[in-house]
N, C-alpha and C. Protein backbone atom coordinates (compact mmCIF):
# COMPACT_ATOMS: atom_id res chain seq x y z
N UNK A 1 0.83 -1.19 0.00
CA UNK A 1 0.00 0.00 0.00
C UNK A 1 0.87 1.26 0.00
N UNK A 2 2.30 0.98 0.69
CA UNK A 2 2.84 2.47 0.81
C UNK A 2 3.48 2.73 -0.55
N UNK A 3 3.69 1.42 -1.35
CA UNK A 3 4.38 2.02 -2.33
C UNK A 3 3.78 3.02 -3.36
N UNK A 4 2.15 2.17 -3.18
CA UNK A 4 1.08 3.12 -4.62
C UNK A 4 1.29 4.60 -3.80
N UNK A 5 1.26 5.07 -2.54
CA UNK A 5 1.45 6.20 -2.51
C UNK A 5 2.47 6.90 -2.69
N UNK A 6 3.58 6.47 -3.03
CA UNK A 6 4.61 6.66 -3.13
C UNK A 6 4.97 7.44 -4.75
N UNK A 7 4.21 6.05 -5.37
CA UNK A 7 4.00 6.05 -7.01
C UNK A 7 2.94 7.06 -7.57
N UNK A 8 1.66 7.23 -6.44
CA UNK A 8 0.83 8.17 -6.95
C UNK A 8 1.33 9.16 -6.79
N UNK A 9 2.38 10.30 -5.35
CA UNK A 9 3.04 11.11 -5.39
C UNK A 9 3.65 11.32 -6.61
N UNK A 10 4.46 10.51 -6.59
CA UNK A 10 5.44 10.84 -8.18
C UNK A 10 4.93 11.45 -9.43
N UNK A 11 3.53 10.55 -9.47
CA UNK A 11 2.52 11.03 -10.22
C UNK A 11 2.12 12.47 -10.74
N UNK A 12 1.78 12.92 -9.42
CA UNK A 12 1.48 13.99 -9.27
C UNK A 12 2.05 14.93 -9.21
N UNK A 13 3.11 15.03 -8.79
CA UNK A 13 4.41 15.86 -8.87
C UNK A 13 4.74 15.88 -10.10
N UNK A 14 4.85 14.94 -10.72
CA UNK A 14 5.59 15.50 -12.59
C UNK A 14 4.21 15.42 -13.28
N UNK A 15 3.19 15.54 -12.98
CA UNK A 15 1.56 16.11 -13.95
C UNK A 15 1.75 18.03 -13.04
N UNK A 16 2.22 18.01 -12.08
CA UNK A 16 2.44 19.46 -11.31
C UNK A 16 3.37 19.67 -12.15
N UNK A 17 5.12 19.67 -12.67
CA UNK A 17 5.58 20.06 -13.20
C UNK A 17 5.58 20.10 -14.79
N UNK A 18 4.74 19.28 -14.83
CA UNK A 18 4.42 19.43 -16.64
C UNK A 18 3.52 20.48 -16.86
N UNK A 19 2.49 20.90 -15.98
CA UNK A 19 1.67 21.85 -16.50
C UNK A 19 2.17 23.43 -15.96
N UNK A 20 2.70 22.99 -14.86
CA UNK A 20 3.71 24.50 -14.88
C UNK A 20 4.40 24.95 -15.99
N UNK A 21 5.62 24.11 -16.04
CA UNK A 21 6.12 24.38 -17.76
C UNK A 21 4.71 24.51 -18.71
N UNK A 22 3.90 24.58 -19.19
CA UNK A 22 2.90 24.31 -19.73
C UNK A 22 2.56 25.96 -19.54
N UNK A 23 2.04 26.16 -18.30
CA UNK A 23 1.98 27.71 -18.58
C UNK A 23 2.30 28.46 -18.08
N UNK A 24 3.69 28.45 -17.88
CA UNK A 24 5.15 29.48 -18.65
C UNK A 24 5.18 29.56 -19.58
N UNK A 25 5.51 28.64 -20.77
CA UNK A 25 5.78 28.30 -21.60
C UNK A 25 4.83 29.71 -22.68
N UNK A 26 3.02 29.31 -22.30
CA UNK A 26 2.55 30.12 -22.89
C UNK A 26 2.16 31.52 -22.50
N UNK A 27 2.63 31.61 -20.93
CA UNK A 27 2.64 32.66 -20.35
C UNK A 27 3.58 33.99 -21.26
N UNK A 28 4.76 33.08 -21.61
CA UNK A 28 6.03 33.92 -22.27
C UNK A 28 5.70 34.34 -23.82
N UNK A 29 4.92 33.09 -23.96
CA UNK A 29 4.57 33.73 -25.96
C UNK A 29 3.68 34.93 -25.79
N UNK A 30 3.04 34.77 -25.17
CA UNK A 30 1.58 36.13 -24.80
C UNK A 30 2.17 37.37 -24.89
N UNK A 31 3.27 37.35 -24.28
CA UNK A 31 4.41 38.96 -23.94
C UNK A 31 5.10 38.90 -24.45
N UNK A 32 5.26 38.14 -25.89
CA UNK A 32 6.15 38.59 -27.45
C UNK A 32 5.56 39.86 -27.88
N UNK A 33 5.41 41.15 -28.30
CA UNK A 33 5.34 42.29 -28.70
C UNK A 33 5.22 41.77 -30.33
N UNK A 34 4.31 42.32 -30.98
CA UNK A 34 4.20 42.29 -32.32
C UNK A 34 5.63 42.57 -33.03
N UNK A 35 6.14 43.88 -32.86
CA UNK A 35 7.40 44.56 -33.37
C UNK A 35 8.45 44.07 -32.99
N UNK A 36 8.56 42.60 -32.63
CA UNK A 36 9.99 41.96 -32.64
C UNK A 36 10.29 41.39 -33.37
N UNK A 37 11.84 41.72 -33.92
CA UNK A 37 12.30 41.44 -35.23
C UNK A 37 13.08 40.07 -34.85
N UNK A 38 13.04 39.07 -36.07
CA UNK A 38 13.92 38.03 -35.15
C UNK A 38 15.48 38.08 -35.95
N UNK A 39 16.26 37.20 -35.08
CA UNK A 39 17.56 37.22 -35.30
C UNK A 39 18.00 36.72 -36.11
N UNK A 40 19.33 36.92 -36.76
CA UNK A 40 19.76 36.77 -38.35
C UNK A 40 19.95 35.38 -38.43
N UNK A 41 20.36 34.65 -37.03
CA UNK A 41 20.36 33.16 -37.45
C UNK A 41 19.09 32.30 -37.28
N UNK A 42 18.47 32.72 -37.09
CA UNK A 42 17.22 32.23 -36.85
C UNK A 42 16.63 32.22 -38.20
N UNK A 43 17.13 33.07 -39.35
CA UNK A 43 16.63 33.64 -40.49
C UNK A 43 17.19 32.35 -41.70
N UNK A 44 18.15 31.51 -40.84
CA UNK A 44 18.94 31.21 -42.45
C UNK A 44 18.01 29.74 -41.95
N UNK A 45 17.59 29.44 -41.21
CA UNK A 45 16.88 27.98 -41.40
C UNK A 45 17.39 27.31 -40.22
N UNK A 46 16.27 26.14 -40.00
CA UNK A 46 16.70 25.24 -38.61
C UNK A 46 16.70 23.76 -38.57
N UNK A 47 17.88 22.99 -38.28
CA UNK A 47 17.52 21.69 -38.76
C UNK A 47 16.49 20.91 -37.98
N UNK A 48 15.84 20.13 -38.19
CA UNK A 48 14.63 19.67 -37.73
C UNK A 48 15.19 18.39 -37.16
N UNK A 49 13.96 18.65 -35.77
CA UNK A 49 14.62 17.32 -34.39
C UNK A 49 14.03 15.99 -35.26
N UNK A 50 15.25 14.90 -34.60
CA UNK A 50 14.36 13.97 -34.95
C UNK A 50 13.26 13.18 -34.48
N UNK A 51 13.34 13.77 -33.74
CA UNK A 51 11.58 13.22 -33.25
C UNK A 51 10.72 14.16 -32.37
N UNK A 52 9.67 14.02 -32.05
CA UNK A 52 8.72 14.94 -31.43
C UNK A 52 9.23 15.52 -30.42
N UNK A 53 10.25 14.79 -29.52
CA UNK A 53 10.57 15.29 -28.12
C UNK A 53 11.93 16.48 -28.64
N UNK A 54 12.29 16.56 -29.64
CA UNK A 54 13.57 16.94 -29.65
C UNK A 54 13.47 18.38 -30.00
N UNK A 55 14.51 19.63 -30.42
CA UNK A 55 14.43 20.55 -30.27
C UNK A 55 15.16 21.20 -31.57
N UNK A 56 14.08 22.42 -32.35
CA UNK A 56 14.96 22.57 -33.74
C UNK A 56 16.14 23.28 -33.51
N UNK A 57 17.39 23.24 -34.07
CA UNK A 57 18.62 23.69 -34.04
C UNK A 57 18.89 24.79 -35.01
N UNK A 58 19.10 25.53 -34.86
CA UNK A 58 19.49 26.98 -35.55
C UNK A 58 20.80 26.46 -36.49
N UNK A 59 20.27 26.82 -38.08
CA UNK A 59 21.96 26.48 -38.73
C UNK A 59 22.47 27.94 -39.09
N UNK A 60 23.00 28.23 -37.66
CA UNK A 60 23.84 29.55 -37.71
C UNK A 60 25.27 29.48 -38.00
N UNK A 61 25.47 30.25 -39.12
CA UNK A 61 26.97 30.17 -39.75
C UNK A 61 28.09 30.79 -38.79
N UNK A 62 29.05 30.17 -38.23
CA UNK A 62 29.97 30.60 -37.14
C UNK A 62 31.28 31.18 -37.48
N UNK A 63 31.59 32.38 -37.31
CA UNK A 63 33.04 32.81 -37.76
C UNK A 63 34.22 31.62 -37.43
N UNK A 64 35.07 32.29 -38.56
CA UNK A 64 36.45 31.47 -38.48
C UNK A 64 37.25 31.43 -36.78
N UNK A 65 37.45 30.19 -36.59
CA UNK A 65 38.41 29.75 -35.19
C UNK A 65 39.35 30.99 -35.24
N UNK A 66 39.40 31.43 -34.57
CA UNK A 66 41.05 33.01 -34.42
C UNK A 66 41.84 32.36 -34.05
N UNK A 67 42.11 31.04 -33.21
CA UNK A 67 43.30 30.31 -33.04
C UNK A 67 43.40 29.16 -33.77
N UNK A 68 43.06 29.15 -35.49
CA UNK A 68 43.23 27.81 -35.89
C UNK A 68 44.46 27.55 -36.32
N UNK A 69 45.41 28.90 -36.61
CA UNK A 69 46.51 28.25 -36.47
C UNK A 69 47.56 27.96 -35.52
N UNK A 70 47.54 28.07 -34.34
CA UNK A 70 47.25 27.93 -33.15
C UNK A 70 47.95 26.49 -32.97
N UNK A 71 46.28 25.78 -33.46
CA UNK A 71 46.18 24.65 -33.21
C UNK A 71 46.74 23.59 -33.88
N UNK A 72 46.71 24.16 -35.36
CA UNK A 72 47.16 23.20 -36.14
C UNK A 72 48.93 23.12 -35.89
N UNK A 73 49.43 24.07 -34.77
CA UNK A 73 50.80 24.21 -34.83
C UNK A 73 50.59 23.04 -33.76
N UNK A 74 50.01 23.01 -32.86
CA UNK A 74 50.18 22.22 -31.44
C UNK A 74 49.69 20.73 -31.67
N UNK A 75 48.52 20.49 -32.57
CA UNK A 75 48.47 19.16 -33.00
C UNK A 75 49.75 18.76 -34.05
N UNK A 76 50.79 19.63 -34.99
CA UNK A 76 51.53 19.02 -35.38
C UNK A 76 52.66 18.71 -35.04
N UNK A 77 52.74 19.45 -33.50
CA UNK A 77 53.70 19.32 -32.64
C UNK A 77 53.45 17.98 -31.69
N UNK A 78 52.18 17.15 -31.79
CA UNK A 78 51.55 16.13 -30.71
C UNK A 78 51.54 15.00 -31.67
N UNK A 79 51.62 15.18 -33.28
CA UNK A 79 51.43 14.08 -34.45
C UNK A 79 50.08 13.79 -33.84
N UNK A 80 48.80 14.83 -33.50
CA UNK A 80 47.60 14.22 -34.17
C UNK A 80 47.22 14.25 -35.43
């Protein structure tokens, strides 16, 4: 018997934290302002999760490494 309460707690506690996230979540879209412009990487496209639970990824183009040659001195100093 103590365990179902144990198990129904659990229960209830992550149906409590799912619907919190739940509305935050839409609490925060509500207080987007019409006049927000979105960001340039957000603009070039997003690769898509692979499955429902997952999260789209921004394919934001990243400047050049400033220490790549750097590196390529210290890996040819290690023979990677």
């Amino acid at each position: 018997m103590g365990s179902y309460m144990i198990y129904a707690g659990l229960a209830v506690g992550v149906a409590a934290l799912a619907a919190g996230m739940f509305y935050a979540t839409n609490a925060q879209q509500e207080k987007i302002p019409s006049t927000v412009q979105a960001a340039p990487a957000t603009l070039e496209g997003t690769i898509p999760p692979p499955d429902s639970l997952g999260v789209a990824i921004n394919r934001e183009k990243w400047n050049s490494d400033p220490f790549a040659d750097e590196a390529a001195e210290v890996k040819a100093k290690l023979g990677v």
